[in-house]
N, C-alpha and C. Protein backbone atom coordinates (compact mmCIF):
# COMPACT_ATOMS: atom_id res chain seq x y z
N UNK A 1 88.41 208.80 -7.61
CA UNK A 1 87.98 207.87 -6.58
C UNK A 1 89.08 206.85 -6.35
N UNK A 2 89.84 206.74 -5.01
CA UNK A 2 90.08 205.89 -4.76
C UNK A 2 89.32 204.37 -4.33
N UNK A 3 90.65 202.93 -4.81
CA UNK A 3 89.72 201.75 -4.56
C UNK A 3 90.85 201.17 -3.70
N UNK A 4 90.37 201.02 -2.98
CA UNK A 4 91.35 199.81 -2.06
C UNK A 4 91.10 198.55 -1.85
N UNK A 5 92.13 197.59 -2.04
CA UNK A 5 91.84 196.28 -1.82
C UNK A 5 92.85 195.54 -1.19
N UNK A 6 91.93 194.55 0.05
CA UNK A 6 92.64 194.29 0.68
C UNK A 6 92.71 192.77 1.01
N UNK A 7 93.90 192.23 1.75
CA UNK A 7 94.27 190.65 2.01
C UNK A 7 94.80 190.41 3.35
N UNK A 8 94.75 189.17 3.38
CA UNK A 8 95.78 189.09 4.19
C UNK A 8 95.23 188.33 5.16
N UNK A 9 93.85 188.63 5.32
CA UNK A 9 92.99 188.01 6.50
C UNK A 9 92.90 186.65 6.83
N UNK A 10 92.54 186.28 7.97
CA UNK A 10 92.59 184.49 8.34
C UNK A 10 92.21 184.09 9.48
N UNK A 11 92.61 182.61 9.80
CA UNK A 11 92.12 182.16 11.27
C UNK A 11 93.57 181.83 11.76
N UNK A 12 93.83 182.21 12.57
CA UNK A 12 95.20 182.40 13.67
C UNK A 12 94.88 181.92 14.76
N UNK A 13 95.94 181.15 15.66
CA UNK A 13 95.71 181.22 16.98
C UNK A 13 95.90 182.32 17.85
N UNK A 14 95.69 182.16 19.20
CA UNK A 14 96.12 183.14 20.19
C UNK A 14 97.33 183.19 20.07
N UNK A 15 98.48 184.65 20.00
CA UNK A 15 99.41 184.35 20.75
C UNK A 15 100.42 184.55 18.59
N UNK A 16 99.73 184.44 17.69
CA UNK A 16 100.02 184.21 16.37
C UNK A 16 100.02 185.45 15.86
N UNK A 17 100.48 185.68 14.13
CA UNK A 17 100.72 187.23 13.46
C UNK A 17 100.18 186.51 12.54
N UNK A 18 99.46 187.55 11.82
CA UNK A 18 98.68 187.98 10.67
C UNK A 18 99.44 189.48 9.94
N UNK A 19 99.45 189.48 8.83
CA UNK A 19 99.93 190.99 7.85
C UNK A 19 98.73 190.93 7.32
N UNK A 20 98.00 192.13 7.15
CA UNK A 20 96.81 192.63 6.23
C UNK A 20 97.50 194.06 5.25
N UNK A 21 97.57 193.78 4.09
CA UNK A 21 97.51 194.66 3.57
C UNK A 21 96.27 195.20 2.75
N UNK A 22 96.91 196.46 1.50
CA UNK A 22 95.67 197.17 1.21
C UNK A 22 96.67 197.84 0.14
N UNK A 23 95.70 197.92 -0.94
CA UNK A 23 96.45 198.07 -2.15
C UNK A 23 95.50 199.61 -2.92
N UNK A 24 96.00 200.15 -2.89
CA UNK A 24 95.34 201.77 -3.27
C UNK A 24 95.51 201.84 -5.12
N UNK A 25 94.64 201.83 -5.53
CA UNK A 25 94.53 202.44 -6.79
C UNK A 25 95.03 203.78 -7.70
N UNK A 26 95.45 204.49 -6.82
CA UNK A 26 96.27 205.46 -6.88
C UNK A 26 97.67 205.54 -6.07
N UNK A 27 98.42 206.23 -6.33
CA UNK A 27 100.28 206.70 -5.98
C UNK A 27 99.56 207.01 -4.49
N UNK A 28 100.08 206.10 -3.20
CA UNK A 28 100.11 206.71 -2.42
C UNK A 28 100.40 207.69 -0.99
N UNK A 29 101.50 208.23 -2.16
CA UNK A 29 102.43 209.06 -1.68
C UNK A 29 101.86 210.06 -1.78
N UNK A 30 100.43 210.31 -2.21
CA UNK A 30 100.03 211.51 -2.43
C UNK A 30 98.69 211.90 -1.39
N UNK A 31 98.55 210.86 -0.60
CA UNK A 31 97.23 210.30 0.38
C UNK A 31 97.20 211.03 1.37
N UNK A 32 96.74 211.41 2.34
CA UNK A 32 97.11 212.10 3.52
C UNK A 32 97.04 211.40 4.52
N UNK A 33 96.27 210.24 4.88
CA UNK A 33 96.19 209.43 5.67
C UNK A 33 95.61 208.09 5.26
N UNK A 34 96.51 206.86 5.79
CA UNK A 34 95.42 205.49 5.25
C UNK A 34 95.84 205.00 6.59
N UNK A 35 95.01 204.39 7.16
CA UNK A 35 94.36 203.52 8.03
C UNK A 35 93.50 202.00 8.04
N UNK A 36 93.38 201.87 8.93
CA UNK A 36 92.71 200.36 9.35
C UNK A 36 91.68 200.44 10.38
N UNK A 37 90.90 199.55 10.00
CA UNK A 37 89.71 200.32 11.28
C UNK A 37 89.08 198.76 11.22
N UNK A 38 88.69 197.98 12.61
CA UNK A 38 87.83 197.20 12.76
C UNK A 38 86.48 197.28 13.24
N UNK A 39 85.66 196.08 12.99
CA UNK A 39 84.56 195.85 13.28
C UNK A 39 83.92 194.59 14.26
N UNK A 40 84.11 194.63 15.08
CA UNK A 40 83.44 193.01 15.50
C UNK A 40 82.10 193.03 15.75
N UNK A 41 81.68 191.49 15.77
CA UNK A 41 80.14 191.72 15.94
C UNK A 41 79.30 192.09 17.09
N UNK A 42 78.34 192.95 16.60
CA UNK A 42 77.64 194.24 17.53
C UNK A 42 78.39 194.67 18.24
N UNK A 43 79.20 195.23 17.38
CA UNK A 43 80.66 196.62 17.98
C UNK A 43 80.43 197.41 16.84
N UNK A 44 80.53 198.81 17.43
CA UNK A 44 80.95 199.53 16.43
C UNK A 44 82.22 199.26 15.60
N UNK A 45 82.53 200.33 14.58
CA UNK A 45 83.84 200.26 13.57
C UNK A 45 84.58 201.33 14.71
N UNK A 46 85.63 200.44 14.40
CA UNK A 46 86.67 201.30 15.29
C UNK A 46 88.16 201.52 14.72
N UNK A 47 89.17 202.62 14.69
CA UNK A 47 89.93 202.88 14.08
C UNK A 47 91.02 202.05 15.24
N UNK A 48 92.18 201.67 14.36
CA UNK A 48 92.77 200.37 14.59
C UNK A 48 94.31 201.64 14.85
N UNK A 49 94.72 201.53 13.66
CA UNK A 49 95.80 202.40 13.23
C UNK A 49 95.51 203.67 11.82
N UNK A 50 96.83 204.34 12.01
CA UNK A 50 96.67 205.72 10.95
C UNK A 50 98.20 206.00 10.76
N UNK A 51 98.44 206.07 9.16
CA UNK A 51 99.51 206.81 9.14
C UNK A 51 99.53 207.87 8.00
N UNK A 52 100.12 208.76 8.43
CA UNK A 52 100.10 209.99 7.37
C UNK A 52 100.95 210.51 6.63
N UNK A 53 100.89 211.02 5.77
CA UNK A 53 101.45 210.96 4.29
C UNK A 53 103.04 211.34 5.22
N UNK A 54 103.28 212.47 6.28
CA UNK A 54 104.72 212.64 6.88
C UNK A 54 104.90 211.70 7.41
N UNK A 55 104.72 210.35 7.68
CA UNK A 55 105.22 209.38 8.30
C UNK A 55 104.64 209.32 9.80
N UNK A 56 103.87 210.27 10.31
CA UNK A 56 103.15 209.93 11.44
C UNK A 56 102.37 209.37 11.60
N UNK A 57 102.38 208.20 13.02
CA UNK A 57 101.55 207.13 13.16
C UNK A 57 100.86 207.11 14.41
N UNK A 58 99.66 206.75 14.08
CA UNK A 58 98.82 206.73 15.97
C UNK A 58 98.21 204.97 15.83
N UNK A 59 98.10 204.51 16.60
CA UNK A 59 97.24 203.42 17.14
C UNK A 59 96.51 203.47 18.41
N UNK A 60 95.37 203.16 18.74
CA UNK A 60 94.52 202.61 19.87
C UNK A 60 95.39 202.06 20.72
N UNK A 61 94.49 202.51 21.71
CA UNK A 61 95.60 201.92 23.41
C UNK A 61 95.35 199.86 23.09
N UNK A 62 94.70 199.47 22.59
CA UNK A 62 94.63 198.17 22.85
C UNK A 62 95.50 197.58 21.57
N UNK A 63 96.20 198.02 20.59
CA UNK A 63 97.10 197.47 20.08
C UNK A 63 98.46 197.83 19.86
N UNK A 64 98.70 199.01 20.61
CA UNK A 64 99.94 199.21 20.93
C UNK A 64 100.84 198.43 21.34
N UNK A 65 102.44 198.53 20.60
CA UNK A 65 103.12 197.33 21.16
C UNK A 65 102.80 195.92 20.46
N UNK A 66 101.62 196.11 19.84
CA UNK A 66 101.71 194.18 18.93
C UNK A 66 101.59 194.54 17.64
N UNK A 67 100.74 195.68 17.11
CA UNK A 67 100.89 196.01 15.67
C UNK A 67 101.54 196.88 15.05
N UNK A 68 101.50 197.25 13.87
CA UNK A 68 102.89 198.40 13.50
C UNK A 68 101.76 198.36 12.14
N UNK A 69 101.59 199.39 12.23
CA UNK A 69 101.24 200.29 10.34
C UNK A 69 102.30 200.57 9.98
N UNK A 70 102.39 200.11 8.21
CA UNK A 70 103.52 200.64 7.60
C UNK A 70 103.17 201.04 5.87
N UNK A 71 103.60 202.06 5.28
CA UNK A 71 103.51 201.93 4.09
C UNK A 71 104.60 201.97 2.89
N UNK A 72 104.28 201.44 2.18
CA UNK A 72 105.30 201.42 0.94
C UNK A 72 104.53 202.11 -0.10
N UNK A 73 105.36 203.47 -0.05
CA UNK A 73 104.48 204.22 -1.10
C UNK A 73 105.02 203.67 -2.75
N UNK A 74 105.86 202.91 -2.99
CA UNK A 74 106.51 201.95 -4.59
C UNK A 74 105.22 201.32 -4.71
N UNK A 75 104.31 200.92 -4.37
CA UNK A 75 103.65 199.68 -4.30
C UNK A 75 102.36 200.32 -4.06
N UNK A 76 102.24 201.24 -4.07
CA UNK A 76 100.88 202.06 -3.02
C UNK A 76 99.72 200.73 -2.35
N UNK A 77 100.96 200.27 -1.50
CA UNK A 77 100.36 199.97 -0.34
C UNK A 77 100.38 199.90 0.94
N UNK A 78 99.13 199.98 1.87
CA UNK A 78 99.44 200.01 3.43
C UNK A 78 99.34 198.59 4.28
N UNK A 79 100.34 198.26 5.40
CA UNK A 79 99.82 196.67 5.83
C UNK A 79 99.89 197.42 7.08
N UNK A 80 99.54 196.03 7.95
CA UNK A 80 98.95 196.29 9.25
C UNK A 80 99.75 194.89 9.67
N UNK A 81 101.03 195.20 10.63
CA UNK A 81 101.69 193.75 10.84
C UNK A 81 100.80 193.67 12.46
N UNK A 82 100.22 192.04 12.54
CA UNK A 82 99.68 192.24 13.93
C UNK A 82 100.65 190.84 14.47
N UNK A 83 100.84 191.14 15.76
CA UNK A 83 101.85 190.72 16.32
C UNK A 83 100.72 190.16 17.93
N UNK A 84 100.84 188.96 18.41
CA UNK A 84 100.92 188.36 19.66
C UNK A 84 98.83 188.57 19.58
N UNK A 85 98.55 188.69 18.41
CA UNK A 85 97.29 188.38 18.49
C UNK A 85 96.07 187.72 19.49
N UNK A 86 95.25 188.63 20.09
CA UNK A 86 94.10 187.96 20.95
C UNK A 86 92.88 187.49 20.61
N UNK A 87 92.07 186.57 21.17
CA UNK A 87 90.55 186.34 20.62
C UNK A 87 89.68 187.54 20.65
N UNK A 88 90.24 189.18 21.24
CA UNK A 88 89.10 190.16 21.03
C UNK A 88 90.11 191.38 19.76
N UNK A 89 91.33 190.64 19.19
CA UNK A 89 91.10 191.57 17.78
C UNK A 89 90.29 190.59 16.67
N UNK A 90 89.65 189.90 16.96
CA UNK A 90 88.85 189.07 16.07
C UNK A 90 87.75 190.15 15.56
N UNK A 91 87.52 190.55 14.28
CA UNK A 91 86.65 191.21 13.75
C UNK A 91 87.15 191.16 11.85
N UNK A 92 86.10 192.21 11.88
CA UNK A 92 86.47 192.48 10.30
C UNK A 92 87.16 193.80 10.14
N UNK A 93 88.30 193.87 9.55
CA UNK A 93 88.81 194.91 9.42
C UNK A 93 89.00 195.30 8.22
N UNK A 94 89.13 197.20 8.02
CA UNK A 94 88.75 197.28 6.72
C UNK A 94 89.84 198.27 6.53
N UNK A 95 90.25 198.51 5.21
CA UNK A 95 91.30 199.64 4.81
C UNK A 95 90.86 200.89 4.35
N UNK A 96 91.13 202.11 5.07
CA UNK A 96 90.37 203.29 5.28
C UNK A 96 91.49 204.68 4.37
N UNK A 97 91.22 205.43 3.30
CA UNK A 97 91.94 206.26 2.63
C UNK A 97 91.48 207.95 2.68
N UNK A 98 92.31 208.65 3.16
CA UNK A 98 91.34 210.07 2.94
C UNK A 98 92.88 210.95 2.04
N UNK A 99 92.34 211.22 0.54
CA UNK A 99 93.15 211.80 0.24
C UNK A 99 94.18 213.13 0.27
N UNK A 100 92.79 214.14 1.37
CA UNK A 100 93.36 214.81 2.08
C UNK A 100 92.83 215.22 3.16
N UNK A 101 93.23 216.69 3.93
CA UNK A 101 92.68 216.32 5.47
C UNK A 101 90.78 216.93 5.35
N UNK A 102 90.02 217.17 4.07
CA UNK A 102 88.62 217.36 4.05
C UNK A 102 88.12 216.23 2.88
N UNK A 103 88.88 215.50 2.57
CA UNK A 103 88.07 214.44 1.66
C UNK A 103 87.42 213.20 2.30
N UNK A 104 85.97 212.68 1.60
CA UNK A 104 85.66 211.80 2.08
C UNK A 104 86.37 211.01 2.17
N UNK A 105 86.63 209.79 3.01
CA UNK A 105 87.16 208.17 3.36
C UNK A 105 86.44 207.50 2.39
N UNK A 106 87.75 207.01 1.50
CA UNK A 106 87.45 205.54 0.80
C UNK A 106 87.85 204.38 1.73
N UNK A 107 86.77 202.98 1.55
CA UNK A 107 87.33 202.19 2.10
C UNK A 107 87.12 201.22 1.20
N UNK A 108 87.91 199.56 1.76
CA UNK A 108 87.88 198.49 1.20
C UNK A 108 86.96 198.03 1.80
N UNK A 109 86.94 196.52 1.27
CA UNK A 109 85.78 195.57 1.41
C UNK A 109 85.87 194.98 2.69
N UNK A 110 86.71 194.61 3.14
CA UNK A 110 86.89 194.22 4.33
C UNK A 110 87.30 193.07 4.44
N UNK A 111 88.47 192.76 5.43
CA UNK A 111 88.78 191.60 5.48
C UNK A 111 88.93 191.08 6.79
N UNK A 112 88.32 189.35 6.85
CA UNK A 112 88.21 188.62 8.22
C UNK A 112 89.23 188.30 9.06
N UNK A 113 89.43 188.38 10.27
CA UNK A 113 90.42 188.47 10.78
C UNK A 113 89.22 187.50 12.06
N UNK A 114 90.04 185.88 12.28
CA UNK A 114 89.44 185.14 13.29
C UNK A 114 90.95 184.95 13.92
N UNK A 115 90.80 184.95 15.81
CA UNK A 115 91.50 184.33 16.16
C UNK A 115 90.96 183.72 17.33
N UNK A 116 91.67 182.32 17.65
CA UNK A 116 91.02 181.65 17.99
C UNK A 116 91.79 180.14 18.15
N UNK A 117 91.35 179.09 19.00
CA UNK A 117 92.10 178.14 19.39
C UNK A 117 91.07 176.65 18.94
């Protein structure tokens, strides 16, 4: 079982960067995909970013261009740099692990992400 735990979260203004990372309990160079996925209130969870164990990365049309997934597999961890931040990525976002492409998703606890003036 993977555990992930994650930081990073806060209250930002508009227009401000936040880093969230996520810290995997296991080497994870061996993961097949870890991701980020938010939540805002009465929204569904929605997948943010994904990157996979070859270095391929997808993001959602609405944060393209301000965020960047990256991982450091030394450290087995994944961050989420968010860049030029708006009041609708305000949610809770959580750190999402599938060790390979049929294993369940581990996730973290989740962390708050307010932005706001």
């Amino acid at each position: 079982q993977v555990q992930l735990v994650e930081s990073g979260g806060g209250l930002v203004q508009p227009g401000g960067s936040l880093r969230l990372s996520c810290a995997a309990s296991e080497s994870s160079l061996s993961i097949y995909v870890m991701g980020w996925y938010r939540q805002a209130p009465g929204k569904q969870r929605e997948l943010v970013a994904a990157h996979f164990s070859g270095g391929l990365t997808h993001y959602v049309d609405a944060v393209k261009g301000r965020f960047t997934i990256s991982r450091d597999n030394a450290k087995n961890t994944v961050y989420l740099s968010m860049n030029s931040l708006k009041p609708e990525d305000t949610a809770v976002y959580y750190c999402n692990a599938r060790p390979t492409r049929l294993s369940t998703p581990y996730w973290g606890q989740g962390t708050q992400v307010t932005v706001s003036s």
